[in-house]
C-alpha atoms as a PDB file:
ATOM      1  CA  UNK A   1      20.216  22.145  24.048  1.00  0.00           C
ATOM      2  CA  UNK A   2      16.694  23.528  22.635  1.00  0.00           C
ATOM      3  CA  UNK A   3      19.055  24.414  19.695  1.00  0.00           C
ATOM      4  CA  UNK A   4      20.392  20.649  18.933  1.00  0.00           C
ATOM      5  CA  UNK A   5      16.426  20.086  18.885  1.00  0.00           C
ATOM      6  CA  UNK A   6      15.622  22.961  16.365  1.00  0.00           C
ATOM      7  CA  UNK A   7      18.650  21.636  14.285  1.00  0.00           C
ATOM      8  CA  UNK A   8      17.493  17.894  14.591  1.00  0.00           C
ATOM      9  CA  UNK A   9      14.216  18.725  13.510  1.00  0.00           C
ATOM     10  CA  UNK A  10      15.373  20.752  10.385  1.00  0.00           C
ATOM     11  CA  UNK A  11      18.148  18.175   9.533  1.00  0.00           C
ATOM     12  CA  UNK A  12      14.959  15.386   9.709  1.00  0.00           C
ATOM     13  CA  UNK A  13      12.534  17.664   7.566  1.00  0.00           C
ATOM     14  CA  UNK A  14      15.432  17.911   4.568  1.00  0.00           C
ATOM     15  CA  UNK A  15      16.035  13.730   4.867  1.00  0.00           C
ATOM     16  CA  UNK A  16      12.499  13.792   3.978  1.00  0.00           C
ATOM     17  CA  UNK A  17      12.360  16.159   1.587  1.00  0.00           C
ATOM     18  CA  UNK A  18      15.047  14.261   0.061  1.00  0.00           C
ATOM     19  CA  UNK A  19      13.230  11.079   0.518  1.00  0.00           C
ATOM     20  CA  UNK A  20      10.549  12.277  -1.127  1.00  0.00           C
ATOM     21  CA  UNK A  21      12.088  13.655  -4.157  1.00  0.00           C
ATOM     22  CA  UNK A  22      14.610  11.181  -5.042  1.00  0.00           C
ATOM     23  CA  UNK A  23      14.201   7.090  -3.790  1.00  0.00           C
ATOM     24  CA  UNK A  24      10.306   7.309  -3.297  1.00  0.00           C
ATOM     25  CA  UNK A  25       9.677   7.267  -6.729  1.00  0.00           C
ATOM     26  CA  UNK A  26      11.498   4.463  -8.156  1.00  0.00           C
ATOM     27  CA  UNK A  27      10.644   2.718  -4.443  1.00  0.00           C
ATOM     28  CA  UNK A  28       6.950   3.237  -4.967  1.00  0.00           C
ATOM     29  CA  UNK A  29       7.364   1.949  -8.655  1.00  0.00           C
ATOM     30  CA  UNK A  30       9.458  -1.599  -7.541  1.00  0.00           C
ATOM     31  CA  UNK A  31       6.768  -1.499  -4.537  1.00  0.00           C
ATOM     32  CA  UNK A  32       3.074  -1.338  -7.081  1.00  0.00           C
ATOM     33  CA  UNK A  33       5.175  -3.832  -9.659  1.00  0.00           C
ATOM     34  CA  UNK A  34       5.256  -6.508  -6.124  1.00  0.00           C
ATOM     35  CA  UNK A  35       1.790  -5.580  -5.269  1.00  0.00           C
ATOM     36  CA  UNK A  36       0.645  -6.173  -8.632  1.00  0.00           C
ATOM     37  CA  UNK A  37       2.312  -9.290  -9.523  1.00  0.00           C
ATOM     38  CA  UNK A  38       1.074 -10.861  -6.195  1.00  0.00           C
ATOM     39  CA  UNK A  39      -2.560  -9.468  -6.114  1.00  0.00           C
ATOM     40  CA  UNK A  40      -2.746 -10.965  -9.757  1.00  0.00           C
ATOM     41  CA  UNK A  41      -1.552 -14.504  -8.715  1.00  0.00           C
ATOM     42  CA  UNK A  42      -4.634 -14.141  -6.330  1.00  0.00           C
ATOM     43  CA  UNK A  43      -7.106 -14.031  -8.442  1.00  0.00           C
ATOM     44  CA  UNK A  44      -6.305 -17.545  -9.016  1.00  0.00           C
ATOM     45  CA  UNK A  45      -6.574 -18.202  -5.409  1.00  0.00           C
ATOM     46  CA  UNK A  46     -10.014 -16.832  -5.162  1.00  0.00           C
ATOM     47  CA  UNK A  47     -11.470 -19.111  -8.116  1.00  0.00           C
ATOM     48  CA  UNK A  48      -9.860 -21.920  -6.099  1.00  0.00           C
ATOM     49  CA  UNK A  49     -10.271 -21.413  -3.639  1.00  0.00           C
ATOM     50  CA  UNK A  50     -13.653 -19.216  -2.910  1.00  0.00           C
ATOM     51  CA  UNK A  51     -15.396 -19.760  -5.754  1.00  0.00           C
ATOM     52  CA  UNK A  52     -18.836 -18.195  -4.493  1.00  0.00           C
ATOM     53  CA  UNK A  53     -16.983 -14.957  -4.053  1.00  0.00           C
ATOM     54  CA  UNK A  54     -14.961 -15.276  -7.177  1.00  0.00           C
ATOM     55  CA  UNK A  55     -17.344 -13.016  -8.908  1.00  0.00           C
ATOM     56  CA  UNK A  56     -17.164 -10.336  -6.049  1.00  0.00           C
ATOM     57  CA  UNK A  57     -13.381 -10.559  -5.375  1.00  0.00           C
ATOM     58  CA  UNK A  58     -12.926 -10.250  -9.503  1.00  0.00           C
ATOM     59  CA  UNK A  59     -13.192  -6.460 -10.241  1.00  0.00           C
ATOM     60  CA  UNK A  60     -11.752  -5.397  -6.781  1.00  0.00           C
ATOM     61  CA  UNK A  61      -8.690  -6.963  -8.211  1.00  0.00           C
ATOM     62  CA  UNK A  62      -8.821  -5.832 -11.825  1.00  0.00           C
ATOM     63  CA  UNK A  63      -9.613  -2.565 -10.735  1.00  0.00           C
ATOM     64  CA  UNK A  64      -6.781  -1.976  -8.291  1.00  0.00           C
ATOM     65  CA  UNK A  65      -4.407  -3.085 -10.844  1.00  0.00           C
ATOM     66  CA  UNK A  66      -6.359  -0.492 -12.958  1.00  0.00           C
ATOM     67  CA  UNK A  67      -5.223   2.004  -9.868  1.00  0.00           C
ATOM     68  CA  UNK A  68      -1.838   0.274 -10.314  1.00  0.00           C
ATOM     69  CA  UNK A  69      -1.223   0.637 -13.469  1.00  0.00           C
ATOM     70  CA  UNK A  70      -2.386   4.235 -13.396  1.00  0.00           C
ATOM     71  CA  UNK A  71       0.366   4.714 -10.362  1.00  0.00           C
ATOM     72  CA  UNK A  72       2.887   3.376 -11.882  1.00  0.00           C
ATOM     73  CA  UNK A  73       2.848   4.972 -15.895  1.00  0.00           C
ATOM     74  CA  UNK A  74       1.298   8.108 -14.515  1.00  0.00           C
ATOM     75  CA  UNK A  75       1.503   9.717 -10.890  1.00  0.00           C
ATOM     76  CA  UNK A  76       4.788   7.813  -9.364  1.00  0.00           C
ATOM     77  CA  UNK A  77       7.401  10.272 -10.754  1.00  0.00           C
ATOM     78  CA  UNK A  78       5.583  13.572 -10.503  1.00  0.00           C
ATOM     79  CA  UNK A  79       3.519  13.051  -7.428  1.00  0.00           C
ATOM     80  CA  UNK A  80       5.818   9.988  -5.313  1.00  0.00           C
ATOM     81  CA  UNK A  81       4.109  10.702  -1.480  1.00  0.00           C
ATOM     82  CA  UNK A  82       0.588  11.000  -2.884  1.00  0.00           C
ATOM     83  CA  UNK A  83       0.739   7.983  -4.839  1.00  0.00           C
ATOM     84  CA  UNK A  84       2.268   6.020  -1.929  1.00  0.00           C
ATOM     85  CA  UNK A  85      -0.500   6.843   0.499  1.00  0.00           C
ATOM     86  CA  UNK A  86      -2.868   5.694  -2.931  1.00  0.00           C
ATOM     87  CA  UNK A  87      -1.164   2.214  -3.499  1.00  0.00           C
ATOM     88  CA  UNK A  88      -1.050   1.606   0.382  1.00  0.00           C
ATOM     89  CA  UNK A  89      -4.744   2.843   0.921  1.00  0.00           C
ATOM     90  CA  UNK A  90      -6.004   1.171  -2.407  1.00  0.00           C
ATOM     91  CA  UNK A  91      -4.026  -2.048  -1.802  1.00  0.00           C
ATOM     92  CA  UNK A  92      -5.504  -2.679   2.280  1.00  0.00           C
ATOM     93  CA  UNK A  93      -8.874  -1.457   1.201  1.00  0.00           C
ATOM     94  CA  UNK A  94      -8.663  -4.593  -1.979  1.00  0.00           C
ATOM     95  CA  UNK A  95      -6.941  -7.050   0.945  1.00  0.00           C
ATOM     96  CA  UNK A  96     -10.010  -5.690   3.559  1.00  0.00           C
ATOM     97  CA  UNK A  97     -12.943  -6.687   0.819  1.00  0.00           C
ATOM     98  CA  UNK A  98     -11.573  -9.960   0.596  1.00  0.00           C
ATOM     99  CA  UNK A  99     -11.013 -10.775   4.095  1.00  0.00           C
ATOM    100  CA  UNK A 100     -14.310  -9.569   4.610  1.00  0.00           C
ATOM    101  CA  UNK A 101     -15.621 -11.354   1.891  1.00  0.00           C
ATOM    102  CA  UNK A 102     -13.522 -14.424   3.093  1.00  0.00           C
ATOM    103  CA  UNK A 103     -14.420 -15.455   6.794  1.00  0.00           C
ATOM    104  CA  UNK A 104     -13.239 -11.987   8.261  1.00  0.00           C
ATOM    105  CA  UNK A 105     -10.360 -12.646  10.795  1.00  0.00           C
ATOM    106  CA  UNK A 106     -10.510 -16.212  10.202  1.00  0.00           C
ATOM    107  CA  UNK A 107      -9.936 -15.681   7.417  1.00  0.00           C
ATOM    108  CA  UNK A 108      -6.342 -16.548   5.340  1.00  0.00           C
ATOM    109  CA  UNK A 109      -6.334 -13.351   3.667  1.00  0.00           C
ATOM    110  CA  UNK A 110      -6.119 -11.408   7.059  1.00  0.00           C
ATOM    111  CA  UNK A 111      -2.617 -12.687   6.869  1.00  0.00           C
ATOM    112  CA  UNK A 112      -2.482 -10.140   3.820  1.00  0.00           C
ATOM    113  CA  UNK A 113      -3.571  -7.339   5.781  1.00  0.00           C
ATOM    114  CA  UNK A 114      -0.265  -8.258   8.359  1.00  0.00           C
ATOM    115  CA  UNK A 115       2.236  -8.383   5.638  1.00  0.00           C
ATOM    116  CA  UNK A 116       1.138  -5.322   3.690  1.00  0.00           C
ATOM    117  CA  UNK A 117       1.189  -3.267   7.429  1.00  0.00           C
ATOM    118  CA  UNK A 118       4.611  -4.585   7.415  1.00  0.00           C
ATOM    119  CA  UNK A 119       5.869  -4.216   4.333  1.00  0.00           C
ATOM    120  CA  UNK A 120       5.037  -0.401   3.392  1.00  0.00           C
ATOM    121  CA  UNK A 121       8.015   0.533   5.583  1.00  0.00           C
ATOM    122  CA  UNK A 122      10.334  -2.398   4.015  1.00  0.00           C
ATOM    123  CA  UNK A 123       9.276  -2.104   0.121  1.00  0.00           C
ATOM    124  CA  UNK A 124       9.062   1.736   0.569  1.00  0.00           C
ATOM    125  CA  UNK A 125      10.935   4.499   2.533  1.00  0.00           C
ATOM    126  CA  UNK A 126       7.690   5.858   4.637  1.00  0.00           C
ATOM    127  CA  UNK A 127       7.606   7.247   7.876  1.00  0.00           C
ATOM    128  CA  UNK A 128       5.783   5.232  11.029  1.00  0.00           C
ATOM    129  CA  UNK A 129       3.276   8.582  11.098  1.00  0.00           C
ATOM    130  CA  UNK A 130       2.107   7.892   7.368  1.00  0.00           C
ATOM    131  CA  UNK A 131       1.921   4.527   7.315  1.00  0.00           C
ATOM    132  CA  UNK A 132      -0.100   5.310  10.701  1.00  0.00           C
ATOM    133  CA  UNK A 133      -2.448   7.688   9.006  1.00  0.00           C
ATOM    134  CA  UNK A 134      -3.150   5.080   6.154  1.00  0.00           C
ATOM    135  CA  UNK A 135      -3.628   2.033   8.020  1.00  0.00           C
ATOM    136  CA  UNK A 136      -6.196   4.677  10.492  1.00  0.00           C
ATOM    137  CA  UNK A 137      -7.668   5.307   7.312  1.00  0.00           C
ATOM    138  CA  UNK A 138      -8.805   1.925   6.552  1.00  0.00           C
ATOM    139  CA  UNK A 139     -10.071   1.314   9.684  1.00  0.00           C
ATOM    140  CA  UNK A 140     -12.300   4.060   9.929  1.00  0.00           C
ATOM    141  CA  UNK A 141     -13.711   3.421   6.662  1.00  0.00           C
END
């Protein structure tokens, strides 16, 4: 029985492996393209409506797409997990300055913070443990 468990674990740690090498990459790429396309459409939101923190919200946004764009023409292909945790971590730490900046939890951007949590595991083939460690990294910074 201890073997099965040995042999689980190794059959797991070459999924992963595999993960990581193959669908990640063009995964992470479809997942910064989404990211992007919304973030972008919220800029208009923001001079809409919160137009006393349009000024703030502004170069958060253009400079995660600046993170963006360098994840997506440079580090997706050659360094897929790294880049994943940098999109995720970027992306909540953008969506945590605007709630923030917003009303906090009354704020409607909070809602952003819910459907990024839940859609790093849907847009992108992560484990619970990472997106765990990123979403622990946002809160303790």
């Amino acid at each position: 029985m201890g073997n099965d468990f040995a042999e689980d674990r190794t059959l797991y740690a070459e999924y992963r492996r595999e993960v990581e090498e193959g669908p990640l990459s063009s995964a992470l790429r479809s997942a910064v393209l989404v990211f992007f396309v919304i973030q972008t459409v919220f800029i208009a939101t923001d001079w809409l409506l919160f137009p006393e923190s349009f000024l703030r919200f502004l170069p958060v946004r253009l400079g995660l797409n600046a993170i963006f764009g360098i994840i997506y023409f440079g580090t997706s292909r050659s360094h897929p997990l790294p880049s994943t945790y940098a999109t995720c971590f970027s992306g909540g730490a953008m969506l945590l300055v605007v709630t923030h900046g917003s009303g906090g939890g009354a704020s409607g951007y909070y809602v952003g913070l819910v459907v990024l949590f839940a859609a790093i595991g849907t847009l992108v083939p992560v484990t619970g443990r990472q997106v765990s460690m990123v979403i622990a990294g946002l809160y303790a910074g």
